[in-house]
Structure formats: C-alpha cells, structure tokens
PDB file of N, CA and C in Angstrom:
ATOM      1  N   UNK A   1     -20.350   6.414 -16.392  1.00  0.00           N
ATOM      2  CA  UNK A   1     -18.974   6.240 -15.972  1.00  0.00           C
ATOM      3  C   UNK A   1     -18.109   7.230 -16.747  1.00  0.00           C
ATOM      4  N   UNK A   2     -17.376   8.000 -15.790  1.00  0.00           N
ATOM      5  CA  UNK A   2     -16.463   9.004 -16.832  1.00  0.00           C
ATOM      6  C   UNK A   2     -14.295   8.459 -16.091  1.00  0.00           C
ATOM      7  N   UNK A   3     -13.833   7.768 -17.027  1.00  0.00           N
ATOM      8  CA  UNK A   3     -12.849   7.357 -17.010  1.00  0.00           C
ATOM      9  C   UNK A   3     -12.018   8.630 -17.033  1.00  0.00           C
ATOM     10  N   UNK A   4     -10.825   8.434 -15.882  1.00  0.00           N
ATOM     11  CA  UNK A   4     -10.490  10.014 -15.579  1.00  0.00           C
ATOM     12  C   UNK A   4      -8.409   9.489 -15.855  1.00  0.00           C
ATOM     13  N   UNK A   5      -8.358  10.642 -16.792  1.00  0.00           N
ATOM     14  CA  UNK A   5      -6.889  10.488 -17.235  1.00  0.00           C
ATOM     15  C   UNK A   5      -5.754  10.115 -16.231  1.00  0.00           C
ATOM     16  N   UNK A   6      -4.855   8.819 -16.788  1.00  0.00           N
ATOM     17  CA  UNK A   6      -3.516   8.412 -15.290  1.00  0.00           C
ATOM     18  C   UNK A   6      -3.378   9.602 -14.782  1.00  0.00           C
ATOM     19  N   UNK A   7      -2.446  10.322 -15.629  1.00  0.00           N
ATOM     20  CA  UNK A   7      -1.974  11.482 -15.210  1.00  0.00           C
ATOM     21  C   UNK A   7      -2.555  12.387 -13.766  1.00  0.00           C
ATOM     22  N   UNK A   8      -3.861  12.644 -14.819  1.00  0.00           N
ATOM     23  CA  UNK A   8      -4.421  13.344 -13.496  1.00  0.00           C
ATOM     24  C   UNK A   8      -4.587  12.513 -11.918  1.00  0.00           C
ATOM     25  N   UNK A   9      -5.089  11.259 -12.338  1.00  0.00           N
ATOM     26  CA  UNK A   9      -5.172  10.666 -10.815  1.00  0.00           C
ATOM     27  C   UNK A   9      -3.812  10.213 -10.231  1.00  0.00           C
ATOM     28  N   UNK A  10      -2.560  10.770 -11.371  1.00  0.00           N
ATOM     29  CA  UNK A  10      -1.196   9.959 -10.245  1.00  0.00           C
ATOM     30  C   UNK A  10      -0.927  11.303  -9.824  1.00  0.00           C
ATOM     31  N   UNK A  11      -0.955  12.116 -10.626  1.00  0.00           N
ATOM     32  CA  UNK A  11      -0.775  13.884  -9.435  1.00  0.00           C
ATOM     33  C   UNK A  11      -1.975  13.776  -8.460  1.00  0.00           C
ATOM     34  N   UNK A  12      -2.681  13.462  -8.016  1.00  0.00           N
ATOM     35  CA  UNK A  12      -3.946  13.290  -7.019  1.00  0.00           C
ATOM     36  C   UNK A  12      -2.961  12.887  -6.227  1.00  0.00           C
ATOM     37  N   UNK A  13      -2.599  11.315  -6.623  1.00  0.00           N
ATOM     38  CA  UNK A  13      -1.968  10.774  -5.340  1.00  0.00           C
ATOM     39  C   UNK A  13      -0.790  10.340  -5.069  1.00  0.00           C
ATOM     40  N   UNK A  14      -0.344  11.723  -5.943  1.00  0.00           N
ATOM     41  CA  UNK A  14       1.242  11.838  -5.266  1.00  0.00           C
ATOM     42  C   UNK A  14       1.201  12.667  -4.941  1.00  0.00           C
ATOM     43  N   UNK A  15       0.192  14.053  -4.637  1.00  0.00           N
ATOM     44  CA  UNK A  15       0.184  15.238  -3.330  1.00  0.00           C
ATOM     45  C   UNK A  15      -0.732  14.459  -2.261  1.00  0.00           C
ATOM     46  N   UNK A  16      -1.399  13.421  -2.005  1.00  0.00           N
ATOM     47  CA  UNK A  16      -2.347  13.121  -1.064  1.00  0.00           C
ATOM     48  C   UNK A  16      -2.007  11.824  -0.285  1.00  0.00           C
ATOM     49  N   UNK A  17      -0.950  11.323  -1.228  1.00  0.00           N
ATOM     50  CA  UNK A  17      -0.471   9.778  -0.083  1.00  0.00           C
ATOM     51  C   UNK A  17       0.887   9.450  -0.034  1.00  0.00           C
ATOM     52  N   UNK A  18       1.383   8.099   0.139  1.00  0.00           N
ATOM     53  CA  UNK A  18       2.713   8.405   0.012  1.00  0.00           C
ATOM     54  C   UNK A  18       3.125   6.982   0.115  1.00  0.00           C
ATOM     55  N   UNK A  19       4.094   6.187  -0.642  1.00  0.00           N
ATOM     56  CA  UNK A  19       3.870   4.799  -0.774  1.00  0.00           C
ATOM     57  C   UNK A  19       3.969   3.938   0.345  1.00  0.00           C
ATOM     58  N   UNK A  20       3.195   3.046   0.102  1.00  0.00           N
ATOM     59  CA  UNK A  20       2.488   2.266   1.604  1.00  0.00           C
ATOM     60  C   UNK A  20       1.245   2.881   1.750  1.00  0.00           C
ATOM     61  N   UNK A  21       0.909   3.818   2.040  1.00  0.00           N
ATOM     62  CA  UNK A  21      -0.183   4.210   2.152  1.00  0.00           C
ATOM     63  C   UNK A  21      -1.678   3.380   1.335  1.00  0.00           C
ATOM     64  N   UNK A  22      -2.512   3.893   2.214  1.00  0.00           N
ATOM     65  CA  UNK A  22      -4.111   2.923   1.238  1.00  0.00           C
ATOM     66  C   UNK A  22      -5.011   4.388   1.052  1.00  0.00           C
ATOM     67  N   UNK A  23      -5.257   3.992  -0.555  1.00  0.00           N
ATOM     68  CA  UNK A  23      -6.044   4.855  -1.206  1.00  0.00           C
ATOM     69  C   UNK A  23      -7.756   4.461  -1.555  1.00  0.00           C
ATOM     70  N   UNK A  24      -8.514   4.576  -1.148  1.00  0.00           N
ATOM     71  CA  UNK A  24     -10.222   4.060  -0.542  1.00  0.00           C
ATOM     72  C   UNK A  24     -10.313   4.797  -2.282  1.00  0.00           C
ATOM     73  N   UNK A  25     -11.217   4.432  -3.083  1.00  0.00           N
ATOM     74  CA  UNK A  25     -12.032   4.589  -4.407  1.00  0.00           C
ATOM     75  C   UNK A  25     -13.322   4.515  -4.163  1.00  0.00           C
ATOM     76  N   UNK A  26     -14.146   4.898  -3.897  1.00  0.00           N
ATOM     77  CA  UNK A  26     -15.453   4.438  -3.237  1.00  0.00           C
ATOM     78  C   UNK A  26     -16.508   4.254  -4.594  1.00  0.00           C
ATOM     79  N   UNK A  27     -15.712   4.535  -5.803  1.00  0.00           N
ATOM     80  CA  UNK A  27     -16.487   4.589  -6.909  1.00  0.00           C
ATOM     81  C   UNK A  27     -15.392   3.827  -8.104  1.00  0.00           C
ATOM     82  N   UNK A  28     -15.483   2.535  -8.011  1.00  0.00           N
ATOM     83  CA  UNK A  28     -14.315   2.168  -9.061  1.00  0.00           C
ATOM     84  C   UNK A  28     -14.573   2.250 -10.322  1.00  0.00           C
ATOM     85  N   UNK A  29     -15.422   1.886 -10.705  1.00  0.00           N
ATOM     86  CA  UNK A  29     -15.036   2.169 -12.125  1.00  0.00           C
ATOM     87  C   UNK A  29     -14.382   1.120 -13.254  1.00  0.00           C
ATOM     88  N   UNK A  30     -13.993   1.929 -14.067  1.00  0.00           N
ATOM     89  CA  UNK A  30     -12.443   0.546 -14.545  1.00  0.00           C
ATOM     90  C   UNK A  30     -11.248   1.170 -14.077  1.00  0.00           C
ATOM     91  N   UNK A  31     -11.586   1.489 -13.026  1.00  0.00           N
ATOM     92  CA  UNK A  31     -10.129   0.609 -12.508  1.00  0.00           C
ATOM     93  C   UNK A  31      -9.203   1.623 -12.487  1.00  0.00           C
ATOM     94  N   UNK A  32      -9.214   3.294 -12.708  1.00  0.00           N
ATOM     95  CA  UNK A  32      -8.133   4.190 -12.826  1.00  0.00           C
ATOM     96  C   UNK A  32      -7.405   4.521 -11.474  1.00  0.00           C
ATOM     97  N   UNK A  33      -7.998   4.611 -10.851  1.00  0.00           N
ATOM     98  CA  UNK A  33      -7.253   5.167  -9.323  1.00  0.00           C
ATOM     99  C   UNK A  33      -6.250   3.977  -8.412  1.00  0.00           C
ATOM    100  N   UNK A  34      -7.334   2.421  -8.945  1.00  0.00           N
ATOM    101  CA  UNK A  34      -6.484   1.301  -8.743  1.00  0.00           C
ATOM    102  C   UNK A  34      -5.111   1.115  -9.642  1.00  0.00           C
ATOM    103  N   UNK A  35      -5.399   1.290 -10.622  1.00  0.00           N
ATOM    104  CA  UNK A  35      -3.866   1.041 -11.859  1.00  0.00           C
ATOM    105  C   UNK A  35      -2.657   1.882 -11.388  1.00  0.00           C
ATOM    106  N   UNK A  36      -3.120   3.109 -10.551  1.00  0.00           N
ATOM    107  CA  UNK A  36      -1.923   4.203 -10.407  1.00  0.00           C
ATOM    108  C   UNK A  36      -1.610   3.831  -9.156  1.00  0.00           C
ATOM    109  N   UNK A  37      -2.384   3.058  -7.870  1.00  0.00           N
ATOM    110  CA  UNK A  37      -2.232   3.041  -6.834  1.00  0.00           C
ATOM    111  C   UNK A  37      -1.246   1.945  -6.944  1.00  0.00           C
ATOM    112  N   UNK A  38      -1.193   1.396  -7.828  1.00  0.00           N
ATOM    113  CA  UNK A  38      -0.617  -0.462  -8.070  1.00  0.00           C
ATOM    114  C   UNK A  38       0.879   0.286  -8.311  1.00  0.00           C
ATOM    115  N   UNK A  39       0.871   1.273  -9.351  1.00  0.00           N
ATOM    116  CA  UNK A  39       2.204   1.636  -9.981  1.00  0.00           C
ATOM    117  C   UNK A  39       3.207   2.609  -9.136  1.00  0.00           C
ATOM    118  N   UNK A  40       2.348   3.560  -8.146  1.00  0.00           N
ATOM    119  CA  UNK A  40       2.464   4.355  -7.459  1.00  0.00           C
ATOM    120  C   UNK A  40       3.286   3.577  -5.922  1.00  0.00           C
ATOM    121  N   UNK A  41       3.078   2.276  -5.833  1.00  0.00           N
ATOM    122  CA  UNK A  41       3.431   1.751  -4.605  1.00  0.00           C
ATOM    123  C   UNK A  41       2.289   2.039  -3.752  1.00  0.00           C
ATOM    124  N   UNK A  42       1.154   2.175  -3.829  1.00  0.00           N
ATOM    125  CA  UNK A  42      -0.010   2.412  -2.605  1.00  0.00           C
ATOM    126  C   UNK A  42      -0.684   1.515  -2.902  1.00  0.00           C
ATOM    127  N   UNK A  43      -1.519   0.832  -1.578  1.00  0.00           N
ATOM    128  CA  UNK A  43      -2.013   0.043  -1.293  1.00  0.00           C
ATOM    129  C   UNK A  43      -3.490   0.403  -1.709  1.00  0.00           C
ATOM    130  N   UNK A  44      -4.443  -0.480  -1.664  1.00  0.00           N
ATOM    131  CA  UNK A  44      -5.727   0.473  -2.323  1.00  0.00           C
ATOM    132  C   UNK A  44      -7.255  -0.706  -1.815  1.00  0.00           C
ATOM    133  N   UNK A  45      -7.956  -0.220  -2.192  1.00  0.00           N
ATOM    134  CA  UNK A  45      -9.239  -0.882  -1.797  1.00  0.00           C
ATOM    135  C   UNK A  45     -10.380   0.127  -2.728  1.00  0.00           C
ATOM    136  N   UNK A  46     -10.718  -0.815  -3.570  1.00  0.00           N
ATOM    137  CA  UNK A  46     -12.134  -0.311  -4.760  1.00  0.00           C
ATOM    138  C   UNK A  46     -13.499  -0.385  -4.338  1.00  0.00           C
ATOM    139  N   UNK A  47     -14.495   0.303  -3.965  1.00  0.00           N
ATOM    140  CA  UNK A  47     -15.662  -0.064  -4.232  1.00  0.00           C
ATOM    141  C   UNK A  47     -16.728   0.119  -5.344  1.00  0.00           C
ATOM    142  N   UNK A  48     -17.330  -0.953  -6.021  1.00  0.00           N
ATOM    143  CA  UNK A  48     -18.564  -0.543  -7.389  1.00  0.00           C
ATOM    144  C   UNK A  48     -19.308  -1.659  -7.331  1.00  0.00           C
ATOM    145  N   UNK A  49     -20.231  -1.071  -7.564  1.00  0.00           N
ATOM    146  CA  UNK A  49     -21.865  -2.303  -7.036  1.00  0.00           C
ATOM    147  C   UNK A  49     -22.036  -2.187  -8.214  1.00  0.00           C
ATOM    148  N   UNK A  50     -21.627  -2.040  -9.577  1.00  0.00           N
ATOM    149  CA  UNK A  50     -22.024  -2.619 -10.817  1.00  0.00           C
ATOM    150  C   UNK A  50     -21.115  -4.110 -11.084  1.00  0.00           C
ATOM    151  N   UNK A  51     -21.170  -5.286 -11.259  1.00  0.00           N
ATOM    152  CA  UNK A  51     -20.783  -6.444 -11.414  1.00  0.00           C
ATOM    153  C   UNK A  51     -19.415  -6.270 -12.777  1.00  0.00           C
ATOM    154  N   UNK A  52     -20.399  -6.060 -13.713  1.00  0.00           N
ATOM    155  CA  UNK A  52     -19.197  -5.665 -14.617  1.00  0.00           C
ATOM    156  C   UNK A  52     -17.829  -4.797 -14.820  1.00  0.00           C
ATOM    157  N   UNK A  53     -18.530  -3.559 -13.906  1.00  0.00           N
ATOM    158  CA  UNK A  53     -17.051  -2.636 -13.791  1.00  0.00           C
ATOM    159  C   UNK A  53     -15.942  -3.418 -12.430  1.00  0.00           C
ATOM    160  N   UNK A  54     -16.818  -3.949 -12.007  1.00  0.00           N
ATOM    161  CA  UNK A  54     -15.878  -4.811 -10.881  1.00  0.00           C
ATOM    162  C   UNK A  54     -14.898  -5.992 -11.908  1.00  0.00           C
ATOM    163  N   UNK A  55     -15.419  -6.330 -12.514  1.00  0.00           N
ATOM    164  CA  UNK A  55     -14.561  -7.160 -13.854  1.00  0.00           C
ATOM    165  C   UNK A  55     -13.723  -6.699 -14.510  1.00  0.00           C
ATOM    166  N   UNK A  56     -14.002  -5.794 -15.221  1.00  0.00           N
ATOM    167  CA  UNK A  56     -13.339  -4.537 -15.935  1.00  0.00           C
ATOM    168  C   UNK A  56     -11.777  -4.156 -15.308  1.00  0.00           C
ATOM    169  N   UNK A  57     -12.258  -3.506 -13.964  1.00  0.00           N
ATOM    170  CA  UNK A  57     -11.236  -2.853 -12.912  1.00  0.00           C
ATOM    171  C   UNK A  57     -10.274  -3.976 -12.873  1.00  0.00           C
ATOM    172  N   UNK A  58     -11.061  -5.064 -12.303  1.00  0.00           N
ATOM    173  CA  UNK A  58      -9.858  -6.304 -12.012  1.00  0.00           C
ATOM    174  C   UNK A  58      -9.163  -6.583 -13.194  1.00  0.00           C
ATOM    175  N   UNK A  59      -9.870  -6.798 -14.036  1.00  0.00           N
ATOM    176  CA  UNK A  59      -8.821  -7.626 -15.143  1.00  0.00           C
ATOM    177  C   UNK A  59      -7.677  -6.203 -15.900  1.00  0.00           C
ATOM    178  N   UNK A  60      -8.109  -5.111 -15.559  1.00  0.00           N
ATOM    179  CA  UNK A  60      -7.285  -3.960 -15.648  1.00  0.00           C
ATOM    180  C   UNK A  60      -6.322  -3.713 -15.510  1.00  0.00           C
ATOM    181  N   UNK A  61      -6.145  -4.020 -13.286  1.00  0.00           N
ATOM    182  CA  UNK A  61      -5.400  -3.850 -12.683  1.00  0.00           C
ATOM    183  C   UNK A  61      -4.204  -5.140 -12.998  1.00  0.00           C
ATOM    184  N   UNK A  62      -4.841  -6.064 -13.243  1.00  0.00           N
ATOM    185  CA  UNK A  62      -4.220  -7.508 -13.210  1.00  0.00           C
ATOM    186  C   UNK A  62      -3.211  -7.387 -14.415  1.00  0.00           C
ATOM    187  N   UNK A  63      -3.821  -6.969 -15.610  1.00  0.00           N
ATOM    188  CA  UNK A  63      -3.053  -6.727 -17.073  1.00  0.00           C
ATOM    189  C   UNK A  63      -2.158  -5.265 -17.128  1.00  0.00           C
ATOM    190  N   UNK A  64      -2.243  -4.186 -16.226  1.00  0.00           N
ATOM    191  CA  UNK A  64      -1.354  -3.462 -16.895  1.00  0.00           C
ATOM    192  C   UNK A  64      -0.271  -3.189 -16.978  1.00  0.00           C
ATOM    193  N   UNK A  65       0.499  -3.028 -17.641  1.00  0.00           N
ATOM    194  CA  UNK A  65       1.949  -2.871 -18.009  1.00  0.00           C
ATOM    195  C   UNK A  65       2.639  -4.782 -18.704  1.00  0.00           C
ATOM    196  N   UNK A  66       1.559  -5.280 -19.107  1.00  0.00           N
ATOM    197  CA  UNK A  66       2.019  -6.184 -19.383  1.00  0.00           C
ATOM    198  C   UNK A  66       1.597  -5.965 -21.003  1.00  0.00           C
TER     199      UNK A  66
END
C-alpha cells in the first residue's frame, strides 16, 4: 500500500470532477481519495478486497477533520 499525499489527490480531483460528481477508487486503501472526495464535495465509491484497509478507510473517512 503506498498512501498518496491530500494535496496531490485534491489537485487530481479538482482538474477531473466537479462537486456532485462521483469519484470510483478501485483501489482504496486508507482511505485518501475518499477523505478529499468527502471535503471536496464529491460523491465517491471505494473498492479494496483487503478487510482491514476497508476498516482503516472507513474509520478515516468517518474521523477526519474532527
């Protein structure tokens, strides 16, 4: 798993979507592309067939900025 800097993934998808929009992850991870999509106003959908990073991501998305 290589955890990829906000930054870089909120310039991703603020040239590639536009809020409202749904951003597909087909590789979640913990959770980076979801956290920016949450903050970004885009709608999103994760996929990861490891059990734990599916934990990870969620409790991620659920906690940040708190």
């Amino acid at each position: 798993m290589t955890q990829k800097p906000l930054k870089l993934v909120q310039q991703v998808l603020l040239y590639a979507s536009k809020k409202g929009d749904l951003v597909l992850d087909p590789f979640l991870g913990s959770g980076t592309m979801a956290v920016v999509a949450k903050v970004l106003g885009r709608n999103w959908v994760g996929i990861e067939k490891e059990k734990k990073y599916v934990k990870l991501a969620s409790n991620r998305v659920k906690n940040y900025g708190n």
